[in-house]
PDB file of N, CA and C in Angstrom:
ATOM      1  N   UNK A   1      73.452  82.784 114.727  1.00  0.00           N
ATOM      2  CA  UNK A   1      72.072  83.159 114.511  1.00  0.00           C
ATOM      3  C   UNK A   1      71.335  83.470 115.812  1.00  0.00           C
ATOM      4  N   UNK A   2      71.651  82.828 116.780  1.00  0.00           N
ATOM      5  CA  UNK A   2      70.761  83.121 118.191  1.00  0.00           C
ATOM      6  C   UNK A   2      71.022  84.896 118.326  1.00  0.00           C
ATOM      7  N   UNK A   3      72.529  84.883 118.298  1.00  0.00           N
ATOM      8  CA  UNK A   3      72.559  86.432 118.485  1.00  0.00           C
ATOM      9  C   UNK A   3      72.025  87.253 117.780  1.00  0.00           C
ATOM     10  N   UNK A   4      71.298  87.699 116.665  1.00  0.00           N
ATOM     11  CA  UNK A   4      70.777  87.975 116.388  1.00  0.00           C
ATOM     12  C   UNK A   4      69.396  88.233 116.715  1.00  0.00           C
ATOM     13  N   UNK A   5      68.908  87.087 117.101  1.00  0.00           N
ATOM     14  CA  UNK A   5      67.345  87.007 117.714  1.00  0.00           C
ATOM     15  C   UNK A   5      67.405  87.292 119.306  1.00  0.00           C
ATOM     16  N   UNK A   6      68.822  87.513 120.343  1.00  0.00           N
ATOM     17  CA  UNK A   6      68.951  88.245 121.066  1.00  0.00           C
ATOM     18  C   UNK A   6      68.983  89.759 120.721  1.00  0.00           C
ATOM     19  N   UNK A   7      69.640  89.820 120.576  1.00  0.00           N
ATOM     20  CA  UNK A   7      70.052  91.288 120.157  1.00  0.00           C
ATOM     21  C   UNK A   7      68.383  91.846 119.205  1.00  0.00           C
ATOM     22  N   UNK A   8      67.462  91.241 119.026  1.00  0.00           N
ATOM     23  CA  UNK A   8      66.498  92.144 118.756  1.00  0.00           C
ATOM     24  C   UNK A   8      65.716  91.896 119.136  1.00  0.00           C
ATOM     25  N   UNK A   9      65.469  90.941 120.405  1.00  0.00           N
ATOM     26  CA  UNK A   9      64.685  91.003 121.626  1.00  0.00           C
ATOM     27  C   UNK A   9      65.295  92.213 122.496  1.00  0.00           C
ATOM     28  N   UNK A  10      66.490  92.386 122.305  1.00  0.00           N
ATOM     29  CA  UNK A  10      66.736  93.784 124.010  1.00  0.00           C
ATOM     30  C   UNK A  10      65.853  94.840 123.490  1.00  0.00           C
ATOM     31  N   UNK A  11      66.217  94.794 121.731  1.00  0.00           N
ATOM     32  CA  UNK A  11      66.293  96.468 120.831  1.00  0.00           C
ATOM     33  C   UNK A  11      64.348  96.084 120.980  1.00  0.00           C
ATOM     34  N   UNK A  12      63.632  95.455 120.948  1.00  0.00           N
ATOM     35  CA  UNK A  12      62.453  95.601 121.675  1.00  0.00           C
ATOM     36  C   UNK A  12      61.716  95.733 122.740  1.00  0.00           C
ATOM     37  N   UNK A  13      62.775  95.241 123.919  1.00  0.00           N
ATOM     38  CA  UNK A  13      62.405  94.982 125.559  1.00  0.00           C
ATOM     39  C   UNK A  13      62.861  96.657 125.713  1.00  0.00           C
ATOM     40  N   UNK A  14      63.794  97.219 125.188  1.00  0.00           N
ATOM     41  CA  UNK A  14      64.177  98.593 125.372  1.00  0.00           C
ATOM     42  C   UNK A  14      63.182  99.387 125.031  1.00  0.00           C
ATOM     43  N   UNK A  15      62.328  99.022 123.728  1.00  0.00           N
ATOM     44  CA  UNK A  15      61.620  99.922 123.279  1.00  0.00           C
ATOM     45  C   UNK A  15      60.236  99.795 124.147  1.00  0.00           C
ATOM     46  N   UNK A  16      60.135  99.090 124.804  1.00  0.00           N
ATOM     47  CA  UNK A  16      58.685  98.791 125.141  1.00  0.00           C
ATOM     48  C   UNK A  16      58.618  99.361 126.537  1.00  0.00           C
ATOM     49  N   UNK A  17      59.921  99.234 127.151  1.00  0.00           N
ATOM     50  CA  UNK A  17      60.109  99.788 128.675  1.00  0.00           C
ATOM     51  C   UNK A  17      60.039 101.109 127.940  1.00  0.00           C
ATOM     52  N   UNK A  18      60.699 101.844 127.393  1.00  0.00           N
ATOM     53  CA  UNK A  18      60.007 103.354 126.538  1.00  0.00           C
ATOM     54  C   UNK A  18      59.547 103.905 126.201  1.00  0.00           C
ATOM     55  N   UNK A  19      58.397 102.975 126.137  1.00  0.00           N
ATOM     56  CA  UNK A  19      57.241 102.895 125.439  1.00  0.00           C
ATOM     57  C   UNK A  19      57.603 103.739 123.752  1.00  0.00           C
ATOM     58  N   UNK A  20      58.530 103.526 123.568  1.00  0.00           N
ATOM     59  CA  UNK A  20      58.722 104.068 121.837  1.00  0.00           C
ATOM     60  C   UNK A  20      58.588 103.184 120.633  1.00  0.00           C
ATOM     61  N   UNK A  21      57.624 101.839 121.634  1.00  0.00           N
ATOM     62  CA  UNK A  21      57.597 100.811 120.204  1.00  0.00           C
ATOM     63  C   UNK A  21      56.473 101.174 118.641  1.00  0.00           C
ATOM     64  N   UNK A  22      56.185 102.287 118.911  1.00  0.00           N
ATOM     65  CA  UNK A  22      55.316 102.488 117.715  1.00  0.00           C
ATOM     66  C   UNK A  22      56.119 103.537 117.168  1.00  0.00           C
ATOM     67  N   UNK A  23      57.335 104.133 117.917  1.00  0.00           N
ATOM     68  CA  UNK A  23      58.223 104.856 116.488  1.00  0.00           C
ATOM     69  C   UNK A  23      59.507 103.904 116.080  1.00  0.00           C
ATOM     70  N   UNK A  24      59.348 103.133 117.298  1.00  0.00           N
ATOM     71  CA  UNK A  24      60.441 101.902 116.179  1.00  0.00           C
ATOM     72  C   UNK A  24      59.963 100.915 115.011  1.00  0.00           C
ATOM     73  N   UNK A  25      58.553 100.664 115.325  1.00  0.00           N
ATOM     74  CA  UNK A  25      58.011 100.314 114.141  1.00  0.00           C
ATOM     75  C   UNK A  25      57.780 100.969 112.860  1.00  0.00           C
ATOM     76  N   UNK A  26      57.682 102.529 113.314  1.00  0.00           N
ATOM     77  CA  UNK A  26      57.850 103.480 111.994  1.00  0.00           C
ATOM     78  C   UNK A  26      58.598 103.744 111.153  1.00  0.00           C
ATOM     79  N   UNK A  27      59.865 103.468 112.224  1.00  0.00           N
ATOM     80  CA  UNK A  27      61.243 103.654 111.660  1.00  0.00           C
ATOM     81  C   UNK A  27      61.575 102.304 110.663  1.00  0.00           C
ATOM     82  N   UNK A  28      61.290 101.349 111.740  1.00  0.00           N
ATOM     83  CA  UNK A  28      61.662 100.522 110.593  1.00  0.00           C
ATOM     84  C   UNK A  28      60.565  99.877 109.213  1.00  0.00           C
ATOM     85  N   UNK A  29      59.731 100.275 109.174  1.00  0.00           N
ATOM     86  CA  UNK A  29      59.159 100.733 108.369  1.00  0.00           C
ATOM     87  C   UNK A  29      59.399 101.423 107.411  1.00  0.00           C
ATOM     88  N   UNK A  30      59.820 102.069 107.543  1.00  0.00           N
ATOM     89  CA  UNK A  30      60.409 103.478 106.538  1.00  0.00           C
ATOM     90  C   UNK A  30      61.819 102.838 105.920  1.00  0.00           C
ATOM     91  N   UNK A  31      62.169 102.183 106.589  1.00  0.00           N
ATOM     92  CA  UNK A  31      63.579 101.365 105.846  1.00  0.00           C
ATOM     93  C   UNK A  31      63.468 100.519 104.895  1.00  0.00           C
ATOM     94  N   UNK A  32      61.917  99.755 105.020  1.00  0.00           N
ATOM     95  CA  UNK A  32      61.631  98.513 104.194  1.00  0.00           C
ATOM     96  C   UNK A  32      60.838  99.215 103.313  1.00  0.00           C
ATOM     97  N   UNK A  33      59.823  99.939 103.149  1.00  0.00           N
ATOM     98  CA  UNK A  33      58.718 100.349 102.176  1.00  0.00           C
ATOM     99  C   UNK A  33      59.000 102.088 101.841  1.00  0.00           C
ATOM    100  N   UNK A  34      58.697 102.346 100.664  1.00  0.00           N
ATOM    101  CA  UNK A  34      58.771 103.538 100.654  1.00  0.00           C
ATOM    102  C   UNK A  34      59.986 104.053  99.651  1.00  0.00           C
ATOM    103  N   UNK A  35      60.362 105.352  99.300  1.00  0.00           N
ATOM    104  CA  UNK A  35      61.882 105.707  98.849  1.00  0.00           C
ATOM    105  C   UNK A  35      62.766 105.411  99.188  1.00  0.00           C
ATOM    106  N   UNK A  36      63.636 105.177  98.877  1.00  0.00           N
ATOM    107  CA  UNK A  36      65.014 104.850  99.148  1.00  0.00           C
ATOM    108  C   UNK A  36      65.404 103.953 100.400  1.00  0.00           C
ATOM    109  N   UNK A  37      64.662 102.583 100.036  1.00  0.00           N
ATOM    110  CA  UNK A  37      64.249 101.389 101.016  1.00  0.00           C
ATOM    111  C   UNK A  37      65.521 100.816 101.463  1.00  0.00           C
ATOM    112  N   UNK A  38      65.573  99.734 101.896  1.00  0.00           N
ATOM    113  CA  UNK A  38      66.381  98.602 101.987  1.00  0.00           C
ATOM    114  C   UNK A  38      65.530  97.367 101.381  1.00  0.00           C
ATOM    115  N   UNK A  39      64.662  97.842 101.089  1.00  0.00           N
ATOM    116  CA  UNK A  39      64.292  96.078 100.493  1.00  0.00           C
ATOM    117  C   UNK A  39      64.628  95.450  99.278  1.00  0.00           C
ATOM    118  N   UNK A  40      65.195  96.003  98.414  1.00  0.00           N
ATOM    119  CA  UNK A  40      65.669  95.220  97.244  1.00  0.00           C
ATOM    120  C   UNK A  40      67.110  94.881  97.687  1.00  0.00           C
ATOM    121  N   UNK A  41      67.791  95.691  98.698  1.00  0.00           N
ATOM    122  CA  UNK A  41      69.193  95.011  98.950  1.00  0.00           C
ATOM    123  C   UNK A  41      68.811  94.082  99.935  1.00  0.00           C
ATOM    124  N   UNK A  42      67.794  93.824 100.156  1.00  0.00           N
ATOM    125  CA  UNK A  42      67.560  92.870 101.390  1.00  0.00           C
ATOM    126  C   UNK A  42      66.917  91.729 100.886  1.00  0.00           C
ATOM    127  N   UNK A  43      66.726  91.465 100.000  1.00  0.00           N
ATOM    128  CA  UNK A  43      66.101  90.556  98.592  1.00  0.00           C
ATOM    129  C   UNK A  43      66.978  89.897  98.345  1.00  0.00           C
ATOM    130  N   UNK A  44      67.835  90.624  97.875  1.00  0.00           N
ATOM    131  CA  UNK A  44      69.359  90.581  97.040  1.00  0.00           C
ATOM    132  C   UNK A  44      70.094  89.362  98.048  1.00  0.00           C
ATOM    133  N   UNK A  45      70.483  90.196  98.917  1.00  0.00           N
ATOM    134  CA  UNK A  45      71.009  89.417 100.168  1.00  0.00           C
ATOM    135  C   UNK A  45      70.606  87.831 100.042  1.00  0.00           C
ATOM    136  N   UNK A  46      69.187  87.930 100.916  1.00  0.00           N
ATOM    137  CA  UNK A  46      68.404  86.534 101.079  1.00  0.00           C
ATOM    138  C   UNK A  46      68.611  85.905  99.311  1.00  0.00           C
ATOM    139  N   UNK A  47      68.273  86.100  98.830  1.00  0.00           N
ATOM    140  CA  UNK A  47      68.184  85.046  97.334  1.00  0.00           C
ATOM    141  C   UNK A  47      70.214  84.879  97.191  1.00  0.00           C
ATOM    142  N   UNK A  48      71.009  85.695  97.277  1.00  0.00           N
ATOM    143  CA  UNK A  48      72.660  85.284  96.773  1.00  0.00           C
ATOM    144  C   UNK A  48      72.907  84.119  97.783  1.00  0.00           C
ATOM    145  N   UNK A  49      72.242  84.444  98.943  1.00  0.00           N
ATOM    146  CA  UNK A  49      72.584  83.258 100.308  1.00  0.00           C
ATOM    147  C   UNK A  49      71.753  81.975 100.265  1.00  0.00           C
ATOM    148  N   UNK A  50      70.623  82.171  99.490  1.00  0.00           N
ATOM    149  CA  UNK A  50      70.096  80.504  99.787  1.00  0.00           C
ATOM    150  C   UNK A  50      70.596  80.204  98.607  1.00  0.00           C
ATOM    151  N   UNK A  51      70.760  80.777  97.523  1.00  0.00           N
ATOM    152  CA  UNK A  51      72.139  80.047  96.404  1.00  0.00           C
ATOM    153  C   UNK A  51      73.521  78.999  97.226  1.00  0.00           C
ATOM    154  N   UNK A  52      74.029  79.827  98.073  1.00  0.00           N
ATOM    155  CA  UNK A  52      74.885  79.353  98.827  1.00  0.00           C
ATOM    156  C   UNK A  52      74.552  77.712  99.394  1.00  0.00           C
ATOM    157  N   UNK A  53      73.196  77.602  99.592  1.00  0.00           N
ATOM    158  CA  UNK A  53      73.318  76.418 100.373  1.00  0.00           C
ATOM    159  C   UNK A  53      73.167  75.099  99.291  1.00  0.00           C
ATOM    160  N   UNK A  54      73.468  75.383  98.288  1.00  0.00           N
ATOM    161  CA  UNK A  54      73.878  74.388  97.333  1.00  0.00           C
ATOM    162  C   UNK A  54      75.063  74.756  97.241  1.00  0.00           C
ATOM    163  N   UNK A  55      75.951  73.209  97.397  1.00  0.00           N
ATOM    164  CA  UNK A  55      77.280  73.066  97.364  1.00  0.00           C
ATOM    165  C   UNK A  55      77.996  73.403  96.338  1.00  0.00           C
ATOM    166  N   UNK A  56      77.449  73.308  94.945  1.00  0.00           N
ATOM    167  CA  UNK A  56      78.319  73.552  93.721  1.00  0.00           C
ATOM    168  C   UNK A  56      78.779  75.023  93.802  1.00  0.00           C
ATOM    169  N   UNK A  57      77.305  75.267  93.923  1.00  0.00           N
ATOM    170  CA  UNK A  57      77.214  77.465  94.400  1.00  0.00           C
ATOM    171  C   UNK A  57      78.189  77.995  95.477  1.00  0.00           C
ATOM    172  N   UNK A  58      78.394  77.980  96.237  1.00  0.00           N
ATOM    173  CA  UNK A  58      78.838  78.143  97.817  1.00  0.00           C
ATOM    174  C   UNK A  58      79.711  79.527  97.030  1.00  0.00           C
ATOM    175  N   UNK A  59      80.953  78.663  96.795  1.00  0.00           N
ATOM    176  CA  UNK A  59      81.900  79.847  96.326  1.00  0.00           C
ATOM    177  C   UNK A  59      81.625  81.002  95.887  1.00  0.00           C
ATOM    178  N   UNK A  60      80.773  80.722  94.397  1.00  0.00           N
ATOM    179  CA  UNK A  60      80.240  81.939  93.743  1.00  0.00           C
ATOM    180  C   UNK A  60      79.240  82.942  94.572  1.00  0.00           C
ATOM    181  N   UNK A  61      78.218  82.694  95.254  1.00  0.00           N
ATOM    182  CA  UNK A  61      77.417  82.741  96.440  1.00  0.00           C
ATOM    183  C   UNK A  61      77.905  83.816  97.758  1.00  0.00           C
ATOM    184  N   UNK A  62      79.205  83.285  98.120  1.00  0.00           N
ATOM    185  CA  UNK A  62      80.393  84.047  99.292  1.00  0.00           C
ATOM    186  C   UNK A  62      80.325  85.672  97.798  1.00  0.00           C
ATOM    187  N   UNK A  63      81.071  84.884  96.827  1.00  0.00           N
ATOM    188  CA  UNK A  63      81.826  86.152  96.270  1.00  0.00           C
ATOM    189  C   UNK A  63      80.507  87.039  95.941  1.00  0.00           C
ATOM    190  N   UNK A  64      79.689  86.710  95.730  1.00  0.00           N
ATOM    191  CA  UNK A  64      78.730  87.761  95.104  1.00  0.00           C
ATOM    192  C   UNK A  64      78.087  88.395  96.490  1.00  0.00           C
ATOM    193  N   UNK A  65      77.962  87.733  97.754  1.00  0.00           N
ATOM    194  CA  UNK A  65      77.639  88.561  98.625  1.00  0.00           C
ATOM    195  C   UNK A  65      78.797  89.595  99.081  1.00  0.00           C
ATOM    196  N   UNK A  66      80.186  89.197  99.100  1.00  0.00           N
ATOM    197  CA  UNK A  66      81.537  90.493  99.350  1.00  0.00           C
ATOM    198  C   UNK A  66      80.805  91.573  98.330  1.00  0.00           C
ATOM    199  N   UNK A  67      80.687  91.148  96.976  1.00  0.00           N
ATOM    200  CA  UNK A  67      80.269  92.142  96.159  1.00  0.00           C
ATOM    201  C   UNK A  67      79.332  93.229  96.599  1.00  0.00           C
ATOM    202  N   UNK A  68      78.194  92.254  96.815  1.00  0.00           N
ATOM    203  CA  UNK A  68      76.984  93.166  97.333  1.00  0.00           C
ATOM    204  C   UNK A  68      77.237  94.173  98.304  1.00  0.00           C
ATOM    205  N   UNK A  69      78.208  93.549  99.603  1.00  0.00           N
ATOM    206  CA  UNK A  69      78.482  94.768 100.363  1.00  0.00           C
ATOM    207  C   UNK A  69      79.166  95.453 100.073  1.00  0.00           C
ATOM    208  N   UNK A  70      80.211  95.354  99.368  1.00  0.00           N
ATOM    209  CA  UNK A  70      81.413  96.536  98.930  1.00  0.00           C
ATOM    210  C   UNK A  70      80.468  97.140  98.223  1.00  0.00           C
ATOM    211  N   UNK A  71      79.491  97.233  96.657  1.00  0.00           N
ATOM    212  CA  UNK A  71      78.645  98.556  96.866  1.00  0.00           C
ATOM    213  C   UNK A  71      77.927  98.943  97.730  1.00  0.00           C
ATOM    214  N   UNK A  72      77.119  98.787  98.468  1.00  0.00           N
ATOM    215  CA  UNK A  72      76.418  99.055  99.814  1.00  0.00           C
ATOM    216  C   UNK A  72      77.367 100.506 100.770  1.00  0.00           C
ATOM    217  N   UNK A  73      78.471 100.002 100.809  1.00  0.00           N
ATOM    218  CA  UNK A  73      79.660 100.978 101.573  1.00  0.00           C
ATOM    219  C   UNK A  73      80.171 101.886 100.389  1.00  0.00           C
ATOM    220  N   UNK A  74      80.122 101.423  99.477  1.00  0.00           N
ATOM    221  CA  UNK A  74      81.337 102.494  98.414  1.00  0.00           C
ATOM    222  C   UNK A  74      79.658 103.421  97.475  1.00  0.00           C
ATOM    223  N   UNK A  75      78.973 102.558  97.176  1.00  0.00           N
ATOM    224  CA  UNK A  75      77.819 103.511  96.582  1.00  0.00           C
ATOM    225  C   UNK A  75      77.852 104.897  97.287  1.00  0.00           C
ATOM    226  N   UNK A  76      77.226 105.870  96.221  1.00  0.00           N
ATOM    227  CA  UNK A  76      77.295 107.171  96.347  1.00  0.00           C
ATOM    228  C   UNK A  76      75.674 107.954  95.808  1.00  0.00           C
ATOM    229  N   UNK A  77      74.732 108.105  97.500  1.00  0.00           N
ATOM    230  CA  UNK A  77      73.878 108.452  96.921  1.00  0.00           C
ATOM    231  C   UNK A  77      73.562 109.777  96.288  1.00  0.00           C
ATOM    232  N   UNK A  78      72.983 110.128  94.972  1.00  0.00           N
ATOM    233  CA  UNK A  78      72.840 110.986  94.101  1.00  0.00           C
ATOM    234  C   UNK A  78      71.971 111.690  95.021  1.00  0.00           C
ATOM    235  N   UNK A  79      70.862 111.549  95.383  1.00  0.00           N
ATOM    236  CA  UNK A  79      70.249 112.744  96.129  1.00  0.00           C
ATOM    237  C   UNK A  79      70.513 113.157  96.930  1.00  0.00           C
ATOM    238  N   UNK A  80      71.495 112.394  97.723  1.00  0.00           N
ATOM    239  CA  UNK A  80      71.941 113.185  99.107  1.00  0.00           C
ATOM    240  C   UNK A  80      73.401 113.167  99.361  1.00  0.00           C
ATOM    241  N   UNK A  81      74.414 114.151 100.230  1.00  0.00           N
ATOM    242  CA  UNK A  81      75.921 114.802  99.904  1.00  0.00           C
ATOM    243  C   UNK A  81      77.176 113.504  99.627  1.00  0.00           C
ATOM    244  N   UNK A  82      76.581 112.662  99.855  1.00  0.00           N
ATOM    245  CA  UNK A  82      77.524 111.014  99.457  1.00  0.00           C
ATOM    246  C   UNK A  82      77.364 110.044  99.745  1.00  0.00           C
ATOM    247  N   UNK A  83      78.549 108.870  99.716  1.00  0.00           N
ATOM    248  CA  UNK A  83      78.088 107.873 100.486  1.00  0.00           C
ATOM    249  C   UNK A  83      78.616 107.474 101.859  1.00  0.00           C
ATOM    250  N   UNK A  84      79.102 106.643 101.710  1.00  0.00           N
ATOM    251  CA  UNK A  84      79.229 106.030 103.230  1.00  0.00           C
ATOM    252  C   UNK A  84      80.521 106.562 104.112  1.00  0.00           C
ATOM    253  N   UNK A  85      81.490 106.975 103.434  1.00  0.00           N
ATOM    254  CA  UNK A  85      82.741 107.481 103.960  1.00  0.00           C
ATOM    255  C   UNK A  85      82.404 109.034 104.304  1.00  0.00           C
ATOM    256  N   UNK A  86      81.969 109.774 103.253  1.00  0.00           N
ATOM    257  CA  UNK A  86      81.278 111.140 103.354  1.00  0.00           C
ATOM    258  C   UNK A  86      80.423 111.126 104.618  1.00  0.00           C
ATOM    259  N   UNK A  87      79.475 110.081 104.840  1.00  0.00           N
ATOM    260  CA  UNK A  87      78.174 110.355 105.685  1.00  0.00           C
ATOM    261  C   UNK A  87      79.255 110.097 107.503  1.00  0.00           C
ATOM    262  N   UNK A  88      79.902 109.322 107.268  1.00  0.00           N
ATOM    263  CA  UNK A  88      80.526 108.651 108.053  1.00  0.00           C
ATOM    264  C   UNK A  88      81.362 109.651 108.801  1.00  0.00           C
ATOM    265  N   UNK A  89      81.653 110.703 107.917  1.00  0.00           N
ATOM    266  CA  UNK A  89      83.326 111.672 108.338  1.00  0.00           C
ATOM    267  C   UNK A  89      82.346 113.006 108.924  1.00  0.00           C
ATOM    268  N   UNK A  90      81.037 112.740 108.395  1.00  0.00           N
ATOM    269  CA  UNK A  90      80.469 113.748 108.798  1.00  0.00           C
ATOM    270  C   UNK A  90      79.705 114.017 110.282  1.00  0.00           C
ATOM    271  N   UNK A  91      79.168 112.450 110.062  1.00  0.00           N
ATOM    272  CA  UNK A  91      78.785 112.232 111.801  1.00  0.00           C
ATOM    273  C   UNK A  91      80.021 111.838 112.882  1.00  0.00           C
ATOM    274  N   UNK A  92      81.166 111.695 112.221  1.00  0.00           N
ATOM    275  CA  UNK A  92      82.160 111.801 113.466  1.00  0.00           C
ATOM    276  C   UNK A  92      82.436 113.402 113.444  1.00  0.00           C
ATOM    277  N   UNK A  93      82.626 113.735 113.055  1.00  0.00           N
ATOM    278  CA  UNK A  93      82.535 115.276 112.819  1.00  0.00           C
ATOM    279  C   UNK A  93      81.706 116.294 113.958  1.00  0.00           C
ATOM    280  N   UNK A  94      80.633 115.546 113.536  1.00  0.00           N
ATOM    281  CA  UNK A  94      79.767 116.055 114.621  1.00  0.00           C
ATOM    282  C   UNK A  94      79.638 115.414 115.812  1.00  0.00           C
ATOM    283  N   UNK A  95      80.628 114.575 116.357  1.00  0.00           N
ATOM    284  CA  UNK A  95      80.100 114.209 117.842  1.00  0.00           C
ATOM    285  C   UNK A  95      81.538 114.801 118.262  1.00  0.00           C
ATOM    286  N   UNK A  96      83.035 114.673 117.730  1.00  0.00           N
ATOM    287  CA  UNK A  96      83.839 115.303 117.933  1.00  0.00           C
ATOM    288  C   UNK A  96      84.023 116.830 118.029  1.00  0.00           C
ATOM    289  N   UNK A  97      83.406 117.438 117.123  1.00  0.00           N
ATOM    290  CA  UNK A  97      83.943 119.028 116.770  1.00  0.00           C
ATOM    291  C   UNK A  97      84.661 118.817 115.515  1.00  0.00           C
ATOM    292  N   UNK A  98      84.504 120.119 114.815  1.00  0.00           N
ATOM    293  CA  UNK A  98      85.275 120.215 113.368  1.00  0.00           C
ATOM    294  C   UNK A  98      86.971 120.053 114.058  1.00  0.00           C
ATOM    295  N   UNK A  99      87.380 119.459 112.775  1.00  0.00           N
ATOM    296  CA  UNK A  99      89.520 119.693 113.361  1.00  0.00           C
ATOM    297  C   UNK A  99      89.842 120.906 113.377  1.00  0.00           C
ATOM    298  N   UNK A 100      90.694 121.134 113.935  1.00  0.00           N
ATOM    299  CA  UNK A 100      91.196 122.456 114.180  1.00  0.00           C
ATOM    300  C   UNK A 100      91.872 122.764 112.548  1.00  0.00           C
TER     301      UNK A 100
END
């Protein structure tokens, strides 16, 4: 857990020496509120995990969070060209060059 609360102290000490902390706040903004959020999978998350910290739960708790992420990666969004393998092949794509 510390790493975490490192790692988003730099991703702020970076932004502030950048002075780009009011489009990182936008950005992440736009992730939590709005269309096609993260906040109900981020709901999801937090409520399957404090299940977890009751002992009877634990097990069921683990398995339903694997769950949660295997759709997260395998989901396929309808409005836009796919999901995660598609989006994925596409931005290596583009930092490499198309294959010959």
């Amino acid at each position: 857990m510390p790493f975490v609360f490192i790692i988003a102290g730099i991703v702020l000490l970076v932004s502030g020496v950048r002075e780009t902390s009011s489009e990182l706040l936008t950005l992440l903004k736009g992730d939590v509120t709005g269309p096609k959020n993260f906040g109900n999978w981020i709901l999801a998350i937090l409520l399957i995990g404090a299940l977890g910290y009751i002992q009877d739960f634990r097990s069921l708790s683990r398995a339903f969070l694997v769950l949660v992420l295997i759709v997260l990666v395998i989901a396929e969004d309808k409005n836009t060209s796919g999901g995660f393998f598609s989006k994925f092949t596409e931005s290596f794509n583009s930092i490499t060059g198309k294959a010959a």
